[in-house]
C-alpha atoms as a PDB file:
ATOM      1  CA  UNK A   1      91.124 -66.715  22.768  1.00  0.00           C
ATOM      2  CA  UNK A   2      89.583 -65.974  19.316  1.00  0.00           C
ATOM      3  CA  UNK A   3      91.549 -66.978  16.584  1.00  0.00           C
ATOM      4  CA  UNK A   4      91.188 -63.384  14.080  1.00  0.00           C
ATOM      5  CA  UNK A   5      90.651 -64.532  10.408  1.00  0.00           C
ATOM      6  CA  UNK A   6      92.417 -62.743   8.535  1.00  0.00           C
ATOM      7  CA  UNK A   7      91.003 -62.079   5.006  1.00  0.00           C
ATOM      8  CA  UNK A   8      87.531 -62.504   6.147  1.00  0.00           C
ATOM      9  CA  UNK A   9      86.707 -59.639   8.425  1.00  0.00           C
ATOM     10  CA  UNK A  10      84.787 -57.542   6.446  1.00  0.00           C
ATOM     11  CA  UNK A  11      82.019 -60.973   6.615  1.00  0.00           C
ATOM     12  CA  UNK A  12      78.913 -61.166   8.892  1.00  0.00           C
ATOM     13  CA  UNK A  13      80.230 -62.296  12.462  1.00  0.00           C
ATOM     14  CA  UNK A  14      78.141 -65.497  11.954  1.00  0.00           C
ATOM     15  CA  UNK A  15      79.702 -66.080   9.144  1.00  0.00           C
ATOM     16  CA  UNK A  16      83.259 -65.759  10.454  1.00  0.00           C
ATOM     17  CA  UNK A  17      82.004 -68.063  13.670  1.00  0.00           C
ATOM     18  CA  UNK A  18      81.053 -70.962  11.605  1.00  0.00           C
ATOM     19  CA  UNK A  19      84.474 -71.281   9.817  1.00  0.00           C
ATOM     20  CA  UNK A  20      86.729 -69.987  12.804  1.00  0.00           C
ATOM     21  CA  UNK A  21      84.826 -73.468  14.082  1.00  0.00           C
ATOM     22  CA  UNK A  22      86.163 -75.358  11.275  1.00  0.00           C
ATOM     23  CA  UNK A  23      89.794 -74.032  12.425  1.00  0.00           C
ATOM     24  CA  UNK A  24      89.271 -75.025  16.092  1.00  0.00           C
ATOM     25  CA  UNK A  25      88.682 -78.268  14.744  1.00  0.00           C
ATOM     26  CA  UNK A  26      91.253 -78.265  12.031  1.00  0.00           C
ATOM     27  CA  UNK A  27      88.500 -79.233   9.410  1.00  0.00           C
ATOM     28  CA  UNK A  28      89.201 -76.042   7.211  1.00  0.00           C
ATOM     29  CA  UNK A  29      91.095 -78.052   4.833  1.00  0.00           C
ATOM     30  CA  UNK A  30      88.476 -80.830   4.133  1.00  0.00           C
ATOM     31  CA  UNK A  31      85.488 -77.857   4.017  1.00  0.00           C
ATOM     32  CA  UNK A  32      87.990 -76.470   0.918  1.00  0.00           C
ATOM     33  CA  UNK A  33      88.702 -80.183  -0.904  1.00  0.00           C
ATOM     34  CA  UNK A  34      85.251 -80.882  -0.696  1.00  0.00           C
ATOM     35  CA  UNK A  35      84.130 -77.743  -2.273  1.00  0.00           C
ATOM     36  CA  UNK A  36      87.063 -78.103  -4.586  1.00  0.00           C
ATOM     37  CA  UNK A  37      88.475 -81.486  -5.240  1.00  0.00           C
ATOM     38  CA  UNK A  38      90.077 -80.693  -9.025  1.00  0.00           C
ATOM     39  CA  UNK A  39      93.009 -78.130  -9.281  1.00  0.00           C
ATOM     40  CA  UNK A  40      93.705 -77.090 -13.060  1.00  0.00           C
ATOM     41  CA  UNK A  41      96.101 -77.489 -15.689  1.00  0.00           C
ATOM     42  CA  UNK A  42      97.200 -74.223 -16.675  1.00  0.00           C
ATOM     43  CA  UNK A  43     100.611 -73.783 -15.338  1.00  0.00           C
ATOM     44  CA  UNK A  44     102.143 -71.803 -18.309  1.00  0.00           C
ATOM     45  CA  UNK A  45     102.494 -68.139 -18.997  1.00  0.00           C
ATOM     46  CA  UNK A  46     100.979 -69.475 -22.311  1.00  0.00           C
ATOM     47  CA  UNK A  47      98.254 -71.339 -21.116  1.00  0.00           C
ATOM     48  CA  UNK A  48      96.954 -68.646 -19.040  1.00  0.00           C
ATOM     49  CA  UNK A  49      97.387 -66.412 -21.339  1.00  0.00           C
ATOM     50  CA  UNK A  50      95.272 -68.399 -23.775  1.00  0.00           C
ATOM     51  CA  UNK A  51      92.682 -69.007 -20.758  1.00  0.00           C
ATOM     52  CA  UNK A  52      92.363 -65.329 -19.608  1.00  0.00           C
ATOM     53  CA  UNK A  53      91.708 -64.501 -23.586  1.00  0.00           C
ATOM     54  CA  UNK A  54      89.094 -66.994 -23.865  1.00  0.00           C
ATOM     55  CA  UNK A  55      87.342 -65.447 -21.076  1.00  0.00           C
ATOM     56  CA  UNK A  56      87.325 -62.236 -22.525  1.00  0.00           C
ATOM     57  CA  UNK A  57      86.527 -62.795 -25.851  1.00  0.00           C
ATOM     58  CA  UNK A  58      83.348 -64.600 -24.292  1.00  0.00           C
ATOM     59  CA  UNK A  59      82.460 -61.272 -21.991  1.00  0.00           C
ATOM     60  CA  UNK A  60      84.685 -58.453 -23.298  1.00  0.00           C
ATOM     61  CA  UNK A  61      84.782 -58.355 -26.736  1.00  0.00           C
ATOM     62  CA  UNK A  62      85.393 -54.738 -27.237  1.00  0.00           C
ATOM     63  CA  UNK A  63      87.810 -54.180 -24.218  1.00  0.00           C
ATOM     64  CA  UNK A  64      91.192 -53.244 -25.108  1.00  0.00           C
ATOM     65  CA  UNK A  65      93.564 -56.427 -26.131  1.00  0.00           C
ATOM     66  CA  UNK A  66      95.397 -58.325 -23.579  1.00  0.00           C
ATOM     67  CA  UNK A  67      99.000 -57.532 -24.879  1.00  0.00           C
ATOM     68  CA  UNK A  68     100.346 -60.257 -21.905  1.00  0.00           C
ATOM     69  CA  UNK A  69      99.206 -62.204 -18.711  1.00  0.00           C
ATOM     70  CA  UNK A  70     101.545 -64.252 -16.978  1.00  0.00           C
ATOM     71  CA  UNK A  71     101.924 -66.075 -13.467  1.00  0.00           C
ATOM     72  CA  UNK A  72     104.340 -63.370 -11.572  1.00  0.00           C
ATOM     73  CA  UNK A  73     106.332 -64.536  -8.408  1.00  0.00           C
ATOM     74  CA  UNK A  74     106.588 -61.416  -6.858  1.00  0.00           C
ATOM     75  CA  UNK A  75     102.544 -60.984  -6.266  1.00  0.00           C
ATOM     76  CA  UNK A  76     101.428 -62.222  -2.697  1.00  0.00           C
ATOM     77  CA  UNK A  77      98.559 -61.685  -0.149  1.00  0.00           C
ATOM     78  CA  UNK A  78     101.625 -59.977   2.032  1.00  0.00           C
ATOM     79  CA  UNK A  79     101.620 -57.378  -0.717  1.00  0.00           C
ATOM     80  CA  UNK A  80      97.716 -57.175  -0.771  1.00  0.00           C
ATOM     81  CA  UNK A  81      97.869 -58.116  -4.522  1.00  0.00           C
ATOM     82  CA  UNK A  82      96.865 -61.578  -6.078  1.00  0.00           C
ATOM     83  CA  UNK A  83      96.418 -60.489  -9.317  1.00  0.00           C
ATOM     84  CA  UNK A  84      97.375 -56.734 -10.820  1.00  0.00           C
ATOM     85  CA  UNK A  85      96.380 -55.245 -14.225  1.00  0.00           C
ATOM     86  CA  UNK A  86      98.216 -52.369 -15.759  1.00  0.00           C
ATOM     87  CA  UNK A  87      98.764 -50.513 -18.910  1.00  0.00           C
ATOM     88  CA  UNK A  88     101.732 -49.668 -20.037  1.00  0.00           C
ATOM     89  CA  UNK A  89     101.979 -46.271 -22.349  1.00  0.00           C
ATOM     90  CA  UNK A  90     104.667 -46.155 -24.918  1.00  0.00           C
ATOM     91  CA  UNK A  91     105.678 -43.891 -27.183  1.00  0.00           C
ATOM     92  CA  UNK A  92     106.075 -45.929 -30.791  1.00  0.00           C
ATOM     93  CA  UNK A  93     106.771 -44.288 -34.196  1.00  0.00           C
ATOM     94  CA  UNK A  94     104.868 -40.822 -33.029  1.00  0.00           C
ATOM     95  CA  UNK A  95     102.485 -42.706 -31.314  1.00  0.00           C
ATOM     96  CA  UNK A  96     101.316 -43.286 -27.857  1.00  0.00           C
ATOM     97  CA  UNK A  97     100.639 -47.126 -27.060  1.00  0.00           C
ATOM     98  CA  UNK A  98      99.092 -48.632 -23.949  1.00  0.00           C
ATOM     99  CA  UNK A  99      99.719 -52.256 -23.461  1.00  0.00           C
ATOM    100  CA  UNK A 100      97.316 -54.112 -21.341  1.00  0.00           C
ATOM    101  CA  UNK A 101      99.221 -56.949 -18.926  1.00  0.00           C
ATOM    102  CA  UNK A 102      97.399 -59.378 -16.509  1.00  0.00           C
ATOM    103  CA  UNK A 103     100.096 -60.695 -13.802  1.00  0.00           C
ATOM    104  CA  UNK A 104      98.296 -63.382 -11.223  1.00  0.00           C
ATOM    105  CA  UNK A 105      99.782 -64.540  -8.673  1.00  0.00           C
ATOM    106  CA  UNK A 106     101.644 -67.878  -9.285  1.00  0.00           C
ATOM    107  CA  UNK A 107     100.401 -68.712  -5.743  1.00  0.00           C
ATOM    108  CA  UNK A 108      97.324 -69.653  -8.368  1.00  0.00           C
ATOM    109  CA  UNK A 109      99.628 -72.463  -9.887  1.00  0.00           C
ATOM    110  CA  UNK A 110      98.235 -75.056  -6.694  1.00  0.00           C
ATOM    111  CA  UNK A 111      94.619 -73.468  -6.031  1.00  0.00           C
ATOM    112  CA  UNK A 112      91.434 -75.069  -7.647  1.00  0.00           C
ATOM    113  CA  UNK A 113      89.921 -74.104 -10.760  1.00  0.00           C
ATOM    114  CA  UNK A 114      87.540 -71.664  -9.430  1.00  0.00           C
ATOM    115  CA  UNK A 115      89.278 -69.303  -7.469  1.00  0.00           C
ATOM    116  CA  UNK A 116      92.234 -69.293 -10.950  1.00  0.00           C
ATOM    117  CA  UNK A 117      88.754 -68.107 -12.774  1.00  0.00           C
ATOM    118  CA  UNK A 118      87.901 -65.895  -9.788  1.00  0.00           C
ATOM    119  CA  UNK A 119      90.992 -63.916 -10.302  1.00  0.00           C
ATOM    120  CA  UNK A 120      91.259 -64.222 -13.418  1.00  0.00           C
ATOM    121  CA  UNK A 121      87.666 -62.468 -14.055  1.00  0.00           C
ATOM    122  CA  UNK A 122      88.333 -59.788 -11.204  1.00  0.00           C
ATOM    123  CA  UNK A 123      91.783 -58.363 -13.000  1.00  0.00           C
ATOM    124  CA  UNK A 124      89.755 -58.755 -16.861  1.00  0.00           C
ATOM    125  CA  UNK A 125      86.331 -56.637 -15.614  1.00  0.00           C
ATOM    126  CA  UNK A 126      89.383 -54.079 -14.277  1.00  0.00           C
ATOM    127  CA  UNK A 127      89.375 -53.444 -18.665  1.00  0.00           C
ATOM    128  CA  UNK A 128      86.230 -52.031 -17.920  1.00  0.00           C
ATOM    129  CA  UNK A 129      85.547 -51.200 -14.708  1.00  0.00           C
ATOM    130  CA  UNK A 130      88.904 -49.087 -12.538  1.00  0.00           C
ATOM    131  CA  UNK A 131      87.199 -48.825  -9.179  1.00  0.00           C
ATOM    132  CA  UNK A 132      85.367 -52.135  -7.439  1.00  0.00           C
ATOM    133  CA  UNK A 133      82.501 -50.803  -7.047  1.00  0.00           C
ATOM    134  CA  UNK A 134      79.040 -51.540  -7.519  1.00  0.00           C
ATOM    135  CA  UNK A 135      79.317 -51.770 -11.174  1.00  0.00           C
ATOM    136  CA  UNK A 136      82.611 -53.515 -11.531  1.00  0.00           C
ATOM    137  CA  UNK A 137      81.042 -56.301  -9.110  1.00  0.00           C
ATOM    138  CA  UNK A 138      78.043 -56.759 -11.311  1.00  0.00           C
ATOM    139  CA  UNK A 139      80.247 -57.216 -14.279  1.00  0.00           C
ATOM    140  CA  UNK A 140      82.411 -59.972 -12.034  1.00  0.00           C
ATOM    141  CA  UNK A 141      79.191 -61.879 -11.170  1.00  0.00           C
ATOM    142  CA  UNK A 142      77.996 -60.951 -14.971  1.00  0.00           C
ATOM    143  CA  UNK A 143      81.310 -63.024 -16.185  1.00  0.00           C
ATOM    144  CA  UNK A 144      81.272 -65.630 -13.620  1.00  0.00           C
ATOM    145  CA  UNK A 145      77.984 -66.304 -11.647  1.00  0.00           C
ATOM    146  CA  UNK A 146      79.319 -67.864  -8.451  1.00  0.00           C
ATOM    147  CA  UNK A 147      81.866 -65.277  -8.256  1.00  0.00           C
ATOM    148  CA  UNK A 148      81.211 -63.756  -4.916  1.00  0.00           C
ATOM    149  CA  UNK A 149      81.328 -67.802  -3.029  1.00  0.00           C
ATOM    150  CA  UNK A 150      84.289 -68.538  -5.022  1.00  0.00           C
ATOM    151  CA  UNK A 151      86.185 -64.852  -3.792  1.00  0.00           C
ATOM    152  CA  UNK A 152      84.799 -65.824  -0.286  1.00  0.00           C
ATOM    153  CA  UNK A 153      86.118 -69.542  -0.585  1.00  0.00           C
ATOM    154  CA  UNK A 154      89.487 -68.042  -1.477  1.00  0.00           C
ATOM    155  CA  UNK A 155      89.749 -66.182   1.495  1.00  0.00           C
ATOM    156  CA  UNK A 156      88.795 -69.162   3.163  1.00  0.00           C
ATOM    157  CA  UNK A 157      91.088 -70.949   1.710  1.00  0.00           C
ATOM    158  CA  UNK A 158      94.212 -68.016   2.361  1.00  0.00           C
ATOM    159  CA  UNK A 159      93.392 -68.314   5.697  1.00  0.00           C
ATOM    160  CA  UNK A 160      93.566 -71.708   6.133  1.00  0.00           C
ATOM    161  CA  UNK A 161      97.254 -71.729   4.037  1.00  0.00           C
ATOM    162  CA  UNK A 162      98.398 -69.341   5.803  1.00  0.00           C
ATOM    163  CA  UNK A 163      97.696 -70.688   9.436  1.00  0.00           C
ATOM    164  CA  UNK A 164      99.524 -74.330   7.406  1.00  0.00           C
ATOM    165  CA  UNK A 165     102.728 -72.417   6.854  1.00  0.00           C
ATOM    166  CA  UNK A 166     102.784 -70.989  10.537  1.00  0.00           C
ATOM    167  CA  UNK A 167     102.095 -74.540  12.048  1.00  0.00           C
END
């Protein structure tokens, strides 16, 4: 029976053979810790915060302000969200506000370094770029150059969680 790889189907079949042979022979998790041996530091609303700002003042200097990013609970792959960016309008003294917020995932708290920057970078080019399309991708790769391997070593790297929890 073929095992269907969730998070990866929209890859070349070749591609998706070569790591559903790395499940068959449960060496998903070494292909990932290889890659990847550190995780990171930044565990604190604060800290990423202070990470995701970095970023941006490096890329995005005249987006709008980050008003708050945090690690949220409630974001999972079940809800097809690992990271969300909103604004909120408010209505202050007269005056119509938007406040920019960054929520990730806190499933981010254990990953490696790379795939935190991967999300963080796909939720900050959302300041300039709505729709992920051709342009917003380019600005993704533009902020992080091995963007595209580390989105596709996420996946990898979902898949190979979530087939963990189940077993």
């Amino acid at each position: 029976m073929t095992v269907p790889l969730k998070y990866l189907q929209h890859y070349s079949v070749s591609l998706q053979d070569k790591i559903r042979h790395l499940h068959q022979q449960n060496q998903l998790g070494d292909y990932i810790t290889q890659r990847y041996p550190q995780t990171h530091s930044i565990q604190t609303d604060k800290a990423l915060y202070e990470y995701s700002s970095e970023i941006k003042q490096a890329y995005l200097r005249n987006a709008p302000l980050l008003d708050k990013v945090h690690y949220d609970n409630r974001l999972s792959i079940e809800h097809h969200a690992l990271g969300l960016n909103t604004a909120i309008s408010r209505i202050q003294g007269g005056k119509l506000k938007a406040k920019k917020e960054i929520r990730i995932s806190s499933f981010f708290k254990e990953t490696p370094a790379e795939f935190l920057r991967m999300i963080v970078v796909h939720e900050l080019a959302h300041l300039k770029e709505r729709n992920h399309g051709k342009a917003f991708y380019q600005l993704c790769q533009h902020m992080e150059p091995n963007y595209h391997q580390y989105e596709f070593d996420c996946r990898v790297y979902l898949f190979w969680k979530s087939n963990n929890a189940i077993e």
